[in-house]
Structures are given as C-alpha cells and as structure tokens.
Protein backbone atom coordinates (compact mmCIF):
# COMPACT_ATOMS: atom_id res chain seq x y z
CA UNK A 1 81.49 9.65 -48.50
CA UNK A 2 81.90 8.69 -44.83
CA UNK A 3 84.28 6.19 -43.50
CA UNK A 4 81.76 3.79 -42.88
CA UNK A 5 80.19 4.23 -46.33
CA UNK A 6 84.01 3.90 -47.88
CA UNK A 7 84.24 0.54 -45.42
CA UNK A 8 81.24 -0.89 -46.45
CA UNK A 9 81.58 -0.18 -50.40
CA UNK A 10 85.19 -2.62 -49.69
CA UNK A 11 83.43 -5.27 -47.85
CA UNK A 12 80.63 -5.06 -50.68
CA UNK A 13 83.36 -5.60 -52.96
CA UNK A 14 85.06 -8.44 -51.12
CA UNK A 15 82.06 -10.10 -50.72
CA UNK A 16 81.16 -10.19 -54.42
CA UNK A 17 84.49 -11.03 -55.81
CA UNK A 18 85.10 -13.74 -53.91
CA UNK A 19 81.14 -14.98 -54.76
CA UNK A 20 82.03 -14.27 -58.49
CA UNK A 21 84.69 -16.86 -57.46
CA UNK A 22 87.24 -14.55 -58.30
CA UNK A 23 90.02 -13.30 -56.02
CA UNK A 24 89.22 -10.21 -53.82
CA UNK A 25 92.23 -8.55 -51.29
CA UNK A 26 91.31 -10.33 -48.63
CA UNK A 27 89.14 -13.46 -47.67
CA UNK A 28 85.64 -11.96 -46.20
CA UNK A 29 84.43 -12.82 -43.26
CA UNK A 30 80.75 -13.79 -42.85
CA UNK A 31 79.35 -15.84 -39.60
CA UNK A 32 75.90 -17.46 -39.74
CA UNK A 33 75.92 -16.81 -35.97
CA UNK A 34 72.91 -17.11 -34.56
CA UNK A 35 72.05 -17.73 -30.82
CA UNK A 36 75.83 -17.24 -30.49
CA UNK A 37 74.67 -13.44 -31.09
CA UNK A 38 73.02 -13.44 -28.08
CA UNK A 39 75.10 -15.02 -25.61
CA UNK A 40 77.64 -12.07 -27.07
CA UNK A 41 75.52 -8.95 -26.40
CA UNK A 42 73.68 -10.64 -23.12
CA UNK A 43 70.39 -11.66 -24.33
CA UNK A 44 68.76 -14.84 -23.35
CA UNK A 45 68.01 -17.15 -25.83
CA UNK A 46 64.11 -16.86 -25.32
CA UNK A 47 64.81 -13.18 -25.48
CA UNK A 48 66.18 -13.42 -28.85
CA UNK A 49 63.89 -15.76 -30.18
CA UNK A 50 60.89 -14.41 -28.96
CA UNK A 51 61.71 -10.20 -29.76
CA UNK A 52 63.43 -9.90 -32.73
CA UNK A 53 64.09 -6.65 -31.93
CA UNK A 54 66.29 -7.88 -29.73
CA UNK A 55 67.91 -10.03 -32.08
CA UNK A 56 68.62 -7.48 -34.53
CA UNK A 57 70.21 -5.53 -31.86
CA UNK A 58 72.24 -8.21 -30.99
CA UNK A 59 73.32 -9.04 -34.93
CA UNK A 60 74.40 -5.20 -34.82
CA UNK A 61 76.64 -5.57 -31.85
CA UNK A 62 78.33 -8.68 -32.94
CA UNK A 63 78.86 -7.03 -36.62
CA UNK A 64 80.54 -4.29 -35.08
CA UNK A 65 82.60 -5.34 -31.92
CA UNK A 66 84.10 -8.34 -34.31
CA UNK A 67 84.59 -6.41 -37.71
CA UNK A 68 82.84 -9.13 -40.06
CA UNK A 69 82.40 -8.62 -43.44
CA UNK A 70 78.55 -9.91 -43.97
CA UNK A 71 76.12 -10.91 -41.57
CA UNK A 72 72.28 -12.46 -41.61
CA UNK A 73 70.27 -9.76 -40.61
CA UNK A 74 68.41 -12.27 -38.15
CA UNK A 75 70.06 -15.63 -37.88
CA UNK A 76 67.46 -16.59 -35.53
CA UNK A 77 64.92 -16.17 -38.33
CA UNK A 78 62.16 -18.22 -37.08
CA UNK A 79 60.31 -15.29 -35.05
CA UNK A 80 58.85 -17.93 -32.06
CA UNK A 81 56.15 -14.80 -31.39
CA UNK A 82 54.49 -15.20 -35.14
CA UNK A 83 54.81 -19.03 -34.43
CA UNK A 84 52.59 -18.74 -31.28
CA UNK A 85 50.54 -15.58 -32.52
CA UNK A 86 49.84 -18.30 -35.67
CA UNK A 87 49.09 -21.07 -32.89
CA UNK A 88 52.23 -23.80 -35.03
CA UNK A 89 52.02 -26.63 -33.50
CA UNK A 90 55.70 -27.71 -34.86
CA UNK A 91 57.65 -25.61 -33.12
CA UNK A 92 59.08 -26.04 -29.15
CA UNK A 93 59.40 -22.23 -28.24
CA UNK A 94 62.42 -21.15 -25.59
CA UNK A 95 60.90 -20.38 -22.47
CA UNK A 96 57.41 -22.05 -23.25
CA UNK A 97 58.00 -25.35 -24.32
CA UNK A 98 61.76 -25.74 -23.71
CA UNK A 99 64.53 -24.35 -21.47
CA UNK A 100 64.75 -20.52 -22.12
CA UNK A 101 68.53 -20.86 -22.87
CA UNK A 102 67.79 -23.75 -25.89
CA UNK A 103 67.16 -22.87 -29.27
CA UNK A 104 64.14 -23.27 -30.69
CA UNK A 105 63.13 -26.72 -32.18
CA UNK A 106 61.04 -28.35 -34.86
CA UNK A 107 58.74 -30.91 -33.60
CA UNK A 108 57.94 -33.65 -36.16
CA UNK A 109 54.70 -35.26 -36.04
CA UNK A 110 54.86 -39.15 -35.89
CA UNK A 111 52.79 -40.96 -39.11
CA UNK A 112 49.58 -41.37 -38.18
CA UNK A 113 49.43 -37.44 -37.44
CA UNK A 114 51.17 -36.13 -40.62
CA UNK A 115 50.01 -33.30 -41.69
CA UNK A 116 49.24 -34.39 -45.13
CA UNK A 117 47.58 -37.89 -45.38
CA UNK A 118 49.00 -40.59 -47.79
CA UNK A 119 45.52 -40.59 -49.95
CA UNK A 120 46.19 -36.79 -50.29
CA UNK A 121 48.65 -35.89 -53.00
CA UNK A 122 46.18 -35.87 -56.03
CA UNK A 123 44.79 -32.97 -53.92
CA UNK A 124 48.12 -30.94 -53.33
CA UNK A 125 48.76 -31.86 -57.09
CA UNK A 126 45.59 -30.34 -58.22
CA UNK A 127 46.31 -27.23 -56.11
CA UNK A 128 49.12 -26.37 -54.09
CA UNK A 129 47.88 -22.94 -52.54
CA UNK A 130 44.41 -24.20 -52.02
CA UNK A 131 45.55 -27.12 -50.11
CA UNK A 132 47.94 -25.18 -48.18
CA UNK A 133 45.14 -22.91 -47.26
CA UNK A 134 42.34 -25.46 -46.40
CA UNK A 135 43.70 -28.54 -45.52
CA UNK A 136 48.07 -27.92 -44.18
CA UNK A 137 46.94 -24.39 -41.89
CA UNK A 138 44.42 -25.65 -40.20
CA UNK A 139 46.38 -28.98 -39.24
CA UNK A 140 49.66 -27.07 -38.05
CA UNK A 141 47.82 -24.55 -36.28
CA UNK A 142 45.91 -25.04 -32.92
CA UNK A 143 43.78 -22.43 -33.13
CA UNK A 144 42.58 -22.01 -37.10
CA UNK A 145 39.77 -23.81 -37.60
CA UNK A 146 39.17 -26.35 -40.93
CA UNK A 147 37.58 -25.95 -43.82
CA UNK A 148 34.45 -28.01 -42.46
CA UNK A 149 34.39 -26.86 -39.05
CA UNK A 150 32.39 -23.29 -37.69
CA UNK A 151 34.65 -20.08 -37.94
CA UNK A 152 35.68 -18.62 -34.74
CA UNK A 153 36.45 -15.93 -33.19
CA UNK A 154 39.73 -17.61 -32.23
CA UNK A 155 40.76 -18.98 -35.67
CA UNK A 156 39.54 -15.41 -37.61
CA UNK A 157 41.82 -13.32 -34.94
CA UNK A 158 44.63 -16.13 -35.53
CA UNK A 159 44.67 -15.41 -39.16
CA UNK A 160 44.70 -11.62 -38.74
CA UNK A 161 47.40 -11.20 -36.09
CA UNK A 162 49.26 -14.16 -37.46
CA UNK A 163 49.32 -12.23 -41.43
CA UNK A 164 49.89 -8.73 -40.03
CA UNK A 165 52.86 -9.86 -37.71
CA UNK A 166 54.88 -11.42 -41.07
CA UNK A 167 54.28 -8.64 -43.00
CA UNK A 168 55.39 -6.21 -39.64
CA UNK A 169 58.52 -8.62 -39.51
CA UNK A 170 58.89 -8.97 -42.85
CA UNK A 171 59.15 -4.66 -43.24
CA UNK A 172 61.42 -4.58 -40.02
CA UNK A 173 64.19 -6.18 -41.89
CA UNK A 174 64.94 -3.08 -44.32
CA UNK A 175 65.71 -1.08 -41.60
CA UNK A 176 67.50 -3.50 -40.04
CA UNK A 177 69.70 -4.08 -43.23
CA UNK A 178 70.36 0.05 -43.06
CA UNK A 179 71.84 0.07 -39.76
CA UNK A 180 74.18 -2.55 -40.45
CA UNK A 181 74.98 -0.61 -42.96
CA UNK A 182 75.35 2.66 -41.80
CA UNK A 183 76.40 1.53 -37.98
CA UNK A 184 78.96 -0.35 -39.07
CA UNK A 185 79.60 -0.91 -42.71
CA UNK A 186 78.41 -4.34 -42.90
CA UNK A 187 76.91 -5.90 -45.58
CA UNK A 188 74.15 -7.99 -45.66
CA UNK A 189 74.92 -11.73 -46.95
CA UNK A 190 71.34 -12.91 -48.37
CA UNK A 191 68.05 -12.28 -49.67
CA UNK A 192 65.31 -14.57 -49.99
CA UNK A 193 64.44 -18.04 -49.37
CA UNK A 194 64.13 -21.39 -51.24
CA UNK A 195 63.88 -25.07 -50.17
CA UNK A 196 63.73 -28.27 -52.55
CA UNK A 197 60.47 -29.49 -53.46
CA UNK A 198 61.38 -32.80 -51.85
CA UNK A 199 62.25 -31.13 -48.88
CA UNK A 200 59.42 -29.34 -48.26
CA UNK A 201 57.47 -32.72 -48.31
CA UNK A 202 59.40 -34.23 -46.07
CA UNK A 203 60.01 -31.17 -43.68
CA UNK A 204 56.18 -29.82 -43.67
CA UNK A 205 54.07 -32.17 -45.05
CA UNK A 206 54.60 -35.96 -44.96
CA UNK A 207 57.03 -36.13 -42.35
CA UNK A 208 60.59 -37.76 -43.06
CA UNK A 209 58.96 -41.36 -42.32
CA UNK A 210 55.51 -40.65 -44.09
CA UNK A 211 57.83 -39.34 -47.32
CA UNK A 212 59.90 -42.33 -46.95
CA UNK A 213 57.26 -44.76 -47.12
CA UNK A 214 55.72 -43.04 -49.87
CA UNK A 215 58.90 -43.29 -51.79
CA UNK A 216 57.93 -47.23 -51.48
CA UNK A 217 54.22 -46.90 -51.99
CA UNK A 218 53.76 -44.36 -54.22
CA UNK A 219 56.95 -42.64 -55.95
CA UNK A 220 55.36 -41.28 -58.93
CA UNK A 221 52.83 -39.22 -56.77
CA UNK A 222 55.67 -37.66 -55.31
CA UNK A 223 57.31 -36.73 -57.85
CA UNK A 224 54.37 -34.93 -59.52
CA UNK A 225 53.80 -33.68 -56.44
CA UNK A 226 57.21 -32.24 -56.11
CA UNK A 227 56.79 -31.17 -59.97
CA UNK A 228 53.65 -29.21 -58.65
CA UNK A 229 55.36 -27.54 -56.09
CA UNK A 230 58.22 -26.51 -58.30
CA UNK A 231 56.86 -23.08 -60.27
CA UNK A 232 55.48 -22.43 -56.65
CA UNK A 233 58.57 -22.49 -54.91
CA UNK A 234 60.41 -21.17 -57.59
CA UNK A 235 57.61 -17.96 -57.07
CA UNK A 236 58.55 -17.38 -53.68
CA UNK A 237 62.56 -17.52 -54.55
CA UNK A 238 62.23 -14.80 -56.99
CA UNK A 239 60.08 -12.46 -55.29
CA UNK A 240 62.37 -12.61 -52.39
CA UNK A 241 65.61 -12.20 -54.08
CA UNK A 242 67.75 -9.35 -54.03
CA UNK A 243 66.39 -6.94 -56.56
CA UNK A 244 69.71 -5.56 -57.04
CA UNK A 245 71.01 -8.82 -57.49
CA UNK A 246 74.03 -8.63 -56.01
CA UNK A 247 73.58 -11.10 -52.59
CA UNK A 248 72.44 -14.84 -53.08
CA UNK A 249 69.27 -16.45 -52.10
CA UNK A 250 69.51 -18.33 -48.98
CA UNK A 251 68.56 -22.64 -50.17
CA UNK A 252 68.40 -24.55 -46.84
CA UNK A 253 69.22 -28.23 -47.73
CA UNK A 254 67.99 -30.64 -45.06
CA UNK A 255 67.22 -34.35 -45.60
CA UNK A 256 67.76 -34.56 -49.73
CA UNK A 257 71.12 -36.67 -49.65
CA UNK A 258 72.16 -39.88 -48.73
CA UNK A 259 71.80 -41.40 -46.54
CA UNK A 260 68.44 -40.26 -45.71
CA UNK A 261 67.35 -40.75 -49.42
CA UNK A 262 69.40 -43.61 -51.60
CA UNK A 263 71.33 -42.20 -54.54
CA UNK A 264 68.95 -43.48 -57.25
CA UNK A 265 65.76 -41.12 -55.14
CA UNK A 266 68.92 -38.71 -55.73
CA UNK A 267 68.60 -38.88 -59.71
CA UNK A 268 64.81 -39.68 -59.42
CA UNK A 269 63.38 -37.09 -57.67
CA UNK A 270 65.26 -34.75 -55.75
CA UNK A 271 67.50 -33.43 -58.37
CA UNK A 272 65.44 -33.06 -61.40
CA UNK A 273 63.30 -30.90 -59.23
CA UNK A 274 65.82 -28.87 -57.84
CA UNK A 275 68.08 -28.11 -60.72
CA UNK A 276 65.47 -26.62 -63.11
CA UNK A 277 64.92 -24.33 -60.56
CA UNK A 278 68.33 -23.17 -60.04
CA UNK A 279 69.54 -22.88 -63.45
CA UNK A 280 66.05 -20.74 -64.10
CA UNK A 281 67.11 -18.25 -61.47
CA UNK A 282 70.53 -17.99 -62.46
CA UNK A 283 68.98 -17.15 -65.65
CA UNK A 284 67.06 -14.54 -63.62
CA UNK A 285 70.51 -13.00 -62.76
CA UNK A 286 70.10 -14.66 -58.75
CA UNK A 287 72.87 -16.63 -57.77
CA UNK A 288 71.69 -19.69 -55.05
CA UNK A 289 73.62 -20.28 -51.85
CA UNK A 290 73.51 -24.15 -51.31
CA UNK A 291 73.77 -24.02 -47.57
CA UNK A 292 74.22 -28.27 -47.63
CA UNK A 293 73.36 -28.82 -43.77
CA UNK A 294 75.09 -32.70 -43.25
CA UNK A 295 77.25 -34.50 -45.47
CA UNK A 296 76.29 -33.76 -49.54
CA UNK A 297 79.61 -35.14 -50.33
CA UNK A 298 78.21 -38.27 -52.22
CA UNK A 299 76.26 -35.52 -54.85
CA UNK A 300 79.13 -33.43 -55.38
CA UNK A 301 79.49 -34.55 -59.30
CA UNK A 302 75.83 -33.38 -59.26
CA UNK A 303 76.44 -30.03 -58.33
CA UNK A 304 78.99 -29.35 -60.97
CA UNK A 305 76.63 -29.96 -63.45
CA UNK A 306 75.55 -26.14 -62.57
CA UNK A 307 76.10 -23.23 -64.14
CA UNK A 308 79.38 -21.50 -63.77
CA UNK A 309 79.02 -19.38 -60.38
CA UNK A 310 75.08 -20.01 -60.15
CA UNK A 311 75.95 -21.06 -56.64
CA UNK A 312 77.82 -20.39 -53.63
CA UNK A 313 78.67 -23.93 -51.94
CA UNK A 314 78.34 -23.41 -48.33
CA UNK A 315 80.01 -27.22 -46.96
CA UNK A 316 79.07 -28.49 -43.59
CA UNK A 317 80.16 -31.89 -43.00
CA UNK A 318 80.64 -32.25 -46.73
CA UNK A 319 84.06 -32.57 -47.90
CA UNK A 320 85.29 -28.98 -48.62
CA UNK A 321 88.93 -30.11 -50.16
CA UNK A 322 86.68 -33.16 -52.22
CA UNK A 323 84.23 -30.07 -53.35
CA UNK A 324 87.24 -27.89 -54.50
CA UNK A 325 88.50 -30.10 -56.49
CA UNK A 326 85.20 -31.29 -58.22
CA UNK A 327 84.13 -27.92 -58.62
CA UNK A 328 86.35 -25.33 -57.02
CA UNK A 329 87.24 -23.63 -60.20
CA UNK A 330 83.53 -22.60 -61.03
CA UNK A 331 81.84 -21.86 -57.51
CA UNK A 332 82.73 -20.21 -54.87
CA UNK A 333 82.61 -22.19 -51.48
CA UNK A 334 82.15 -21.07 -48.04
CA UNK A 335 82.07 -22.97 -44.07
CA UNK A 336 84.64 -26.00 -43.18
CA UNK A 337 85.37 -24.70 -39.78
CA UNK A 338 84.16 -27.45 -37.25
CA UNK A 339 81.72 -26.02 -35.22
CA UNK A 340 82.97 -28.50 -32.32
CA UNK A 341 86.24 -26.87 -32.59
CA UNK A 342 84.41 -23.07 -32.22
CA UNK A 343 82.79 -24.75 -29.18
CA UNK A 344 85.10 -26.97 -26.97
CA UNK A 345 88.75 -26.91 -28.67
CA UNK A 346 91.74 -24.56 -28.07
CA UNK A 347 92.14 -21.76 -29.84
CA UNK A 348 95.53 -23.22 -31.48
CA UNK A 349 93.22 -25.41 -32.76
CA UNK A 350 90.86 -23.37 -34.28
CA UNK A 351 93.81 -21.56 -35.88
CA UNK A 352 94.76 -24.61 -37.67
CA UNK A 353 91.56 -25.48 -38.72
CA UNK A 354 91.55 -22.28 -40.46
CA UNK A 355 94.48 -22.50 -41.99
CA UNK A 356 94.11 -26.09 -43.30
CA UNK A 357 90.67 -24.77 -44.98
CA UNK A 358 92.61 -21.68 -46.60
CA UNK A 359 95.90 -23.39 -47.44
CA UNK A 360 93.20 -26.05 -49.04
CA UNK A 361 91.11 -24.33 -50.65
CA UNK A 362 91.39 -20.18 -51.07
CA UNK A 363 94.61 -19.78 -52.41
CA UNK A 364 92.85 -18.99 -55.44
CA UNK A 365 90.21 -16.69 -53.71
CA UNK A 366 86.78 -18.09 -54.25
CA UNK A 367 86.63 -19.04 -50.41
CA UNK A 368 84.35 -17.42 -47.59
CA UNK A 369 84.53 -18.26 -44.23
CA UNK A 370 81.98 -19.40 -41.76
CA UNK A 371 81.65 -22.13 -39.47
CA UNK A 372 80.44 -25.54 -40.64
CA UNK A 373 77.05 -24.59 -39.57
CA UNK A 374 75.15 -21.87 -38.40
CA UNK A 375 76.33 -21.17 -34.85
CA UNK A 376 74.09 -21.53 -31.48
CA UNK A 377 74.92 -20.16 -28.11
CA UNK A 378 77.11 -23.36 -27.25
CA UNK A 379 80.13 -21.30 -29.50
CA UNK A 380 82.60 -19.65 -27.55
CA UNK A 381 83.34 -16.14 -27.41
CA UNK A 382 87.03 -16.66 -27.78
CA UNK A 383 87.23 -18.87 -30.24
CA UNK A 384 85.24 -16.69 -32.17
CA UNK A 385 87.48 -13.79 -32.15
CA UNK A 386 90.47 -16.20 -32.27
CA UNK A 387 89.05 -17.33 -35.90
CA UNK A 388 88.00 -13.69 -37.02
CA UNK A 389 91.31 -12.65 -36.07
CA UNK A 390 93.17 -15.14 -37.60
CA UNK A 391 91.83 -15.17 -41.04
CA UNK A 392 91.93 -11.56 -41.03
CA UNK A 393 96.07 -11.50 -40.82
CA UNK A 394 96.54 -15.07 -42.89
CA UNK A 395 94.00 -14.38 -45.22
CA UNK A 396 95.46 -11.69 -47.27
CA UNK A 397 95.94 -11.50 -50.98
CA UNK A 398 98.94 -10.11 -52.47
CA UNK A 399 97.66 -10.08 -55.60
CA UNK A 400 93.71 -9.71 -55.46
CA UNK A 401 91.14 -7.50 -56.01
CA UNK A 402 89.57 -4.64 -54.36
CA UNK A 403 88.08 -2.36 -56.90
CA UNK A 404 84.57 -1.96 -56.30
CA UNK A 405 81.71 -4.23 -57.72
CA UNK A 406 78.55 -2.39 -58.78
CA UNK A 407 76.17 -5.46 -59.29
CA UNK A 408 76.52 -9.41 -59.07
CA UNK A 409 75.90 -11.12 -61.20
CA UNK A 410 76.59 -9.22 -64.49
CA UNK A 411 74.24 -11.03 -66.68
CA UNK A 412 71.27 -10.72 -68.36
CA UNK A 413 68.08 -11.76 -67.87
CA UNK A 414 67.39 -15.09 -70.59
CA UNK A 415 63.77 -15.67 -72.33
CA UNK A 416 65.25 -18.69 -73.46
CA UNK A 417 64.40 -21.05 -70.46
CA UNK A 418 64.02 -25.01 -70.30
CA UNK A 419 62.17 -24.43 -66.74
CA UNK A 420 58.54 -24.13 -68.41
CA UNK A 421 59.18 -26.61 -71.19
CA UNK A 422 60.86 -29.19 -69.51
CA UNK A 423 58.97 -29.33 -66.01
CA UNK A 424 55.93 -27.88 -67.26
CA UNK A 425 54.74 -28.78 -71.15
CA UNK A 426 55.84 -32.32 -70.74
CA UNK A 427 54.55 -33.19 -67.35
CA UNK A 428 51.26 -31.30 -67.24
CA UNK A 429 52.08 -28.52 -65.15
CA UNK A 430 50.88 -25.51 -67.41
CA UNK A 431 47.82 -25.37 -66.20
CA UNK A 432 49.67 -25.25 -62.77
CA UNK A 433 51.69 -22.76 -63.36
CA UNK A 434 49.56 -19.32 -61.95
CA UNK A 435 52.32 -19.37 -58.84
CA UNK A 436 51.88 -16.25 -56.61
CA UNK A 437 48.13 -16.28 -57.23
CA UNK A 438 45.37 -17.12 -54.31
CA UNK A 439 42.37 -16.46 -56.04
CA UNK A 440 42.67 -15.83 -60.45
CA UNK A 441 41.59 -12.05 -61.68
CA UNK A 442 39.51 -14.27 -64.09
CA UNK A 443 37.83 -15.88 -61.37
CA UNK A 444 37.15 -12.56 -59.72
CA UNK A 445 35.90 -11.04 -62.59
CA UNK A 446 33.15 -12.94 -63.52
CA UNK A 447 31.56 -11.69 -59.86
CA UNK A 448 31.38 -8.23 -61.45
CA UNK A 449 28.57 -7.58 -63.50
CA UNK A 450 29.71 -4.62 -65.09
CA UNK A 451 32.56 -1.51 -65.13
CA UNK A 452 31.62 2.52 -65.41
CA UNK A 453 35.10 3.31 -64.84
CA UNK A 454 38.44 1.69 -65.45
CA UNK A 455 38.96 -2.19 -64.91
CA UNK A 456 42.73 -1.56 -65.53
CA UNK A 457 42.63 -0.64 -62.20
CA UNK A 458 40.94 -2.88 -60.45
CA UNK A 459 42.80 -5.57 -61.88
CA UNK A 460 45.87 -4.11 -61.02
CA UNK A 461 44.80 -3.26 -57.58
CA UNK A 462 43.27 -6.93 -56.71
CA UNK A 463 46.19 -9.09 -57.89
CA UNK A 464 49.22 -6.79 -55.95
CA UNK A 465 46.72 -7.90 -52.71
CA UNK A 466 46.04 -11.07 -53.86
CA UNK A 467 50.03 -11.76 -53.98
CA UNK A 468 50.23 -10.91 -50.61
CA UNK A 469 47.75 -14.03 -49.31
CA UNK A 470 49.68 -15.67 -51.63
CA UNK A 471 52.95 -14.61 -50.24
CA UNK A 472 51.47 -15.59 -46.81
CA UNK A 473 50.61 -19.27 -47.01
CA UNK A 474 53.79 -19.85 -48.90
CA UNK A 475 56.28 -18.60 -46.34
CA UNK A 476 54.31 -20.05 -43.29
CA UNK A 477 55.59 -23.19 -45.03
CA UNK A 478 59.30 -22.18 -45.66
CA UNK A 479 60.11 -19.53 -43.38
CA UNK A 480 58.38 -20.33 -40.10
C-alpha cells in the first residue's frame, strides 16, 4: 500500500465516522468550493464553466495544495457547454451571456412564459416522462422543435449532441474520482442527485410565482402532481447513488421553507413528499445530504422526525447550534462558516468563527466543515487556508476514532417499505409507478410479430437502452 493509498483509506475513515455521527480523530475537512477552485489554480470562470476538463483539473489542484479531506469532483456541475450544445434557454453562460468572471446563472421565466401552463398538470400527472419529453424540452430549449411542429435538422442534431455530451460528462467523472484518489488521497464527498418534488415545480416547471399562485388556485393538483413526480425522482436518486454506499446523495434544497412557502404548504405538500422518499432510501442503505441552501431553521423539528443518521445536515443560514440541539445526537451536521467572513473578514475572524462552530457543536464528533454555502470565486485565498489550517490543529480528538470503515451505512436493504403503500396504493400512483422507463417492453412488444430466437434477450437488451432516454430527460431537469 502506498502512502497515498494509506492517506486516503484515513480520510475515508474520517469521513464516514463522523457521517455515522460518531467521533473520528480528527474533524474532516470537505469544501464545496466551486468557482473558488478556479480563481486558485488560474482559470477563468468561463474557462471552468465552459471545459470541465478544466474544472476537474482545478478541483485536483485545490485537493492537493490545501490537504482537504473530501471534495466534489466538479463543484461547478452545471457543464454551460451541454447547456448550449442542448440550446437551455434558462441558463446565462460566463462569457456569452454574462461577464466571463461571473458564475453561471439561472434565468427564471416570468408567468405568462412558464414552462408548464396552469391548465397543464392533469397532463404531467398522467405522465411525467412523456411530458418532459414533448411538452418541458421543447419549451427550455431554443433549438428542439415541439411535438406539433416539423423535425429539423437543427432540433434532431440538438438531441444527439445534447444526449451524447451527458453521457461523455457523465463517464468523465470516474476518472476524475480516481485521480483524486490516487493524486492525492482525497475522497470523494457525494454521489448522485435528488431534489424535492415541490422544488422541481417551482425551479423547472411553474416558476416560483406560477407555483405560488397555484398553491392558491389549485393546491390539490400540485400535490398529485408532486405525488407523481415522487417514484420518478426517487428513480433517478437511486440509480445515481453510490453503489458502495458509503458517500451520501447530494439533495439541493432551494425554495421549500418559509418564508417562500408558509408553514402549513410545509406540512401540506412539501414534506409528505419529501420524507417518503428519504426514509425509502435510507432503507436502500443511501444516506441523504440535506444541503438546506437559506434559512430551514423554522423545519428543524421536521427533520428529526428522520431516521437515525439517514441524513447529513449541511446548515447554511440555518441555525447550526438550534439544529444540534434538536437533532445533533442523531445526524451528523456539516457548514456554519459565513461565507462573508471567507470573503471580506480577517482571518482572526474566520478563526473564531471556526471555533465557535466546533466549541458548539463537534465536541462530540458528528461535525464536518464547509462553508455556509458552496463557495464562488469572490472567497479569498487566505482565508481559505487560514480556515483549513485552523481546524486542522483545533480540531483534534483525543479520544476518537480512526480505524478504518469498510462501508457506510451498515444496514440492510428493507422489503418492508411504506414508500409504495403510502404514496402509491392510496393516492393512485401504481399505475404510475414504471419510473426509469421511456417507452414499456410491453408496449414494444406488441410491434413484434413473432421470435425464432430468444426474447430474453431482447428484452433485456431494449430496457438497459431504454433507461438511458430515461436517464436523459430526467437529469436535463435536475442536473442541468
């Protein structure tokens, strides 16, 4: 075993201890930096944003010059060169549409040009993927043409380039995961992605206002809309876990809490489709990172209701002392650190921001730390090293852990799930449930007359494809 291997089996360790919300030797260190990377290894932000190659390069330099623990693999995920190769008309590109030193911004439509209509939700109900496919693509994209226009040369190249480049970006991460690795012994902090059901209606679909209004209008539409998208969502979680289970799955909370949503739209409909999902991929043996972007202090007592270490609590304006004590002693937590302080304080106080988080919060172990939120090119360089540095000498254990940790969770897989029964028997969603499916073997079959050889095979052969257009349409609407 090489030094780097033996380094990187400890900060594997670390990691999952202190996840496990146990106490490891010493607190681990894992920055969602993102354009920050750049500004570090002397890339633009355009450069960054628009070559991921570039990015990765510059994750790797930052991983090893500062000796973290865990790092994204791509902080910068949204790769602006499949946006514009996919023609998204929701996204300001760095060098294009904006300054090439600003990161790269989501552009929400006003009402009238939502890009699902109000009268539209029996539709989405009736079939997520097929309304994703003929009615959301075309509408986000300038160059894919709808379902009742001509096909073009334009929109059929759009759909090829735009489908080969995620699944070339997609592959590019696994190497990029081993040369953390074996460059520099870091570990890789997630795998996967997830967003709330509610969420993604407000983020991709209706539009914060639209989804507001409809909340008026219309609330139990929503919710069986959000009910519809649930087993979907859920799909796309699973498949992009960590089959080793070991890392979390990244869940990117946006506009679910209050104040953008009052508490009772809370209990209504943002939690009831959130927590099945959760508690059926903890069962899964995937533990959830609840990276709560804004203040989700008011839905703390909500959280707790969670199983025992089924999340990591990442707290961003949140209340990290108020989450400790609601539930500190059965998740492990991770951010605090202004990001304002990273940016324009002193470095004495950046110290004592760190140390009021630890003395607050990780005596017990159970703490990771980050920044408040994920960090742009506005961070500074000092500061950063002045916090890694820091928490590396104060935040030693005298009494923790360091034995190696083979897998994360340690559980095992449950049959016996409320997910199905719960969200799907008593609100109609059976029939709903073929997630990760474009077009049914069943359907497919009856357009073949007749078999000579095996139809094993073929079935085999023509669902692992189909899961790919599946895969497709799904993570054009939570990854980019």
């Amino acid at each position: 075993m090489t030094q780097t291997d033996q380094l990187y089996n400890e900060r594997l360790s670390r990691y999952l201890t202190t996840m496990r919300n146990e106490k490891p030797d010493k607190i681990p260190i894992r920055p969602f930096a993102a354009e920050f990377t750049g500004k570090y290894a002397g890339f633009t932000v355009q450069q960054i944003t628009h070559d991921y190659n570039k990015a990765f390069e510059a994750v790797r330099k930052c991983a090893a010059d500062f000796d973290w623990d865990a790092v994204v693999a791509n902080m910068v995920y949204v790769w602006t060169g499949l946006t514009q190769a996919l023609g998204l008309k929701y996204y300001g590109i760095p060098g294009v549409d904006i300054p090439p030193e600003t990161g790269f911004q989501y552009l929400e439509p006003d009402e009238e040009n939502a890009f699902m209509k109000a009268d539209e939700y029996d539709e989405l109900i009736d079939g997520p993927t097929t309304f994703l496919y003929t009615k959301w693509l075309p509408r986000v994209s300038n160059d894919i043409s709808s379902i009742d226009e001509p096909s073009s040369h334009r929109s059929n190249l759009t759909l090829v380039k735009g489908s080969m480049a995620m699944l070339q970006y997609f592959n590019d991460f696994g190497p990029q995961i081993d040369k953390l690795k074996s460059e520099s012994g870091t570990v890789s902090a997630i795998a996967g992605i997830f967003k709330a059901p509610f969420d993604i209606i407000g983020d991709k679909l209706r539009g914060y206002i639209g989804l507001s209004m409809d909340m008026i209008t219309q609330p139990e539409k929503v919710l069986a809309a959000c009910e519809a998208l649930m087993p979907h969502l859920y799909n796309v979680a699973l498949n992009s876990a960590d089959p080793n289970h070991q890392v979390p799955i990244g869940f990117w909370m946006h506009r679910g809490c209050v104040p953008f949503i009052s508490p009772d739209q809370f209990n209504s409909h943002y939690w009831p489709t959130l927590k099945p999902i959760i508690e059926e991929l903890w069962k899964n043996g995937h533990q959830t990172l609840f990276y709560a972007e804004g203040d989700w202090t008011h839905h703390l007592q909500s959280f707790a209701e969670l199983p025992e270490r089924s999340i990591v609590f990442h707290a961003d304006r949140s209340d990290i002392f108020k989450a400790h004590k609601i539930f500190g002693h059965k998740f492990c937590l991770s951010g605090g650190i202004p990001n304002g302080a990273l940016s324009y304080q002193t470095p004495a106080d950046v110290r004592n921001y760190c140390k009021k988080v630890i003395d607050g919060v990780a005596q017990e172990g159970g703490y990771i730390l980050d920044a408040s939120a994920i960090m742009q090119n506005d961070t500074s360089i000092e500061n950063m090293q002045v916090m890694t540095d820091f928490v590396r000498d104060y935040g030693v254990y005298s009494s923790g852990s360091s034995n190696p940790v083979q897998t994360y969770p340690n559980i095992i897989p449950s049959s016996d799930s409320t997910f199905g029964n719960e969200y799907g028997m008593n609100r109609s969603i059976k029939k709903r449930m073929n997630a990760g499916v474009c077009i049914p073997w069943e359907e497919k079959l009856k357009e073949i007359p007749k078999f000579s050889g095996d139809i094993e095979i073929v079935k085999s052969i023509w669902e692992d494809i189909d899961s790919l257009g599946n895969m497709f349409i799904w993570h054009c609407l939570l990854s980019f």
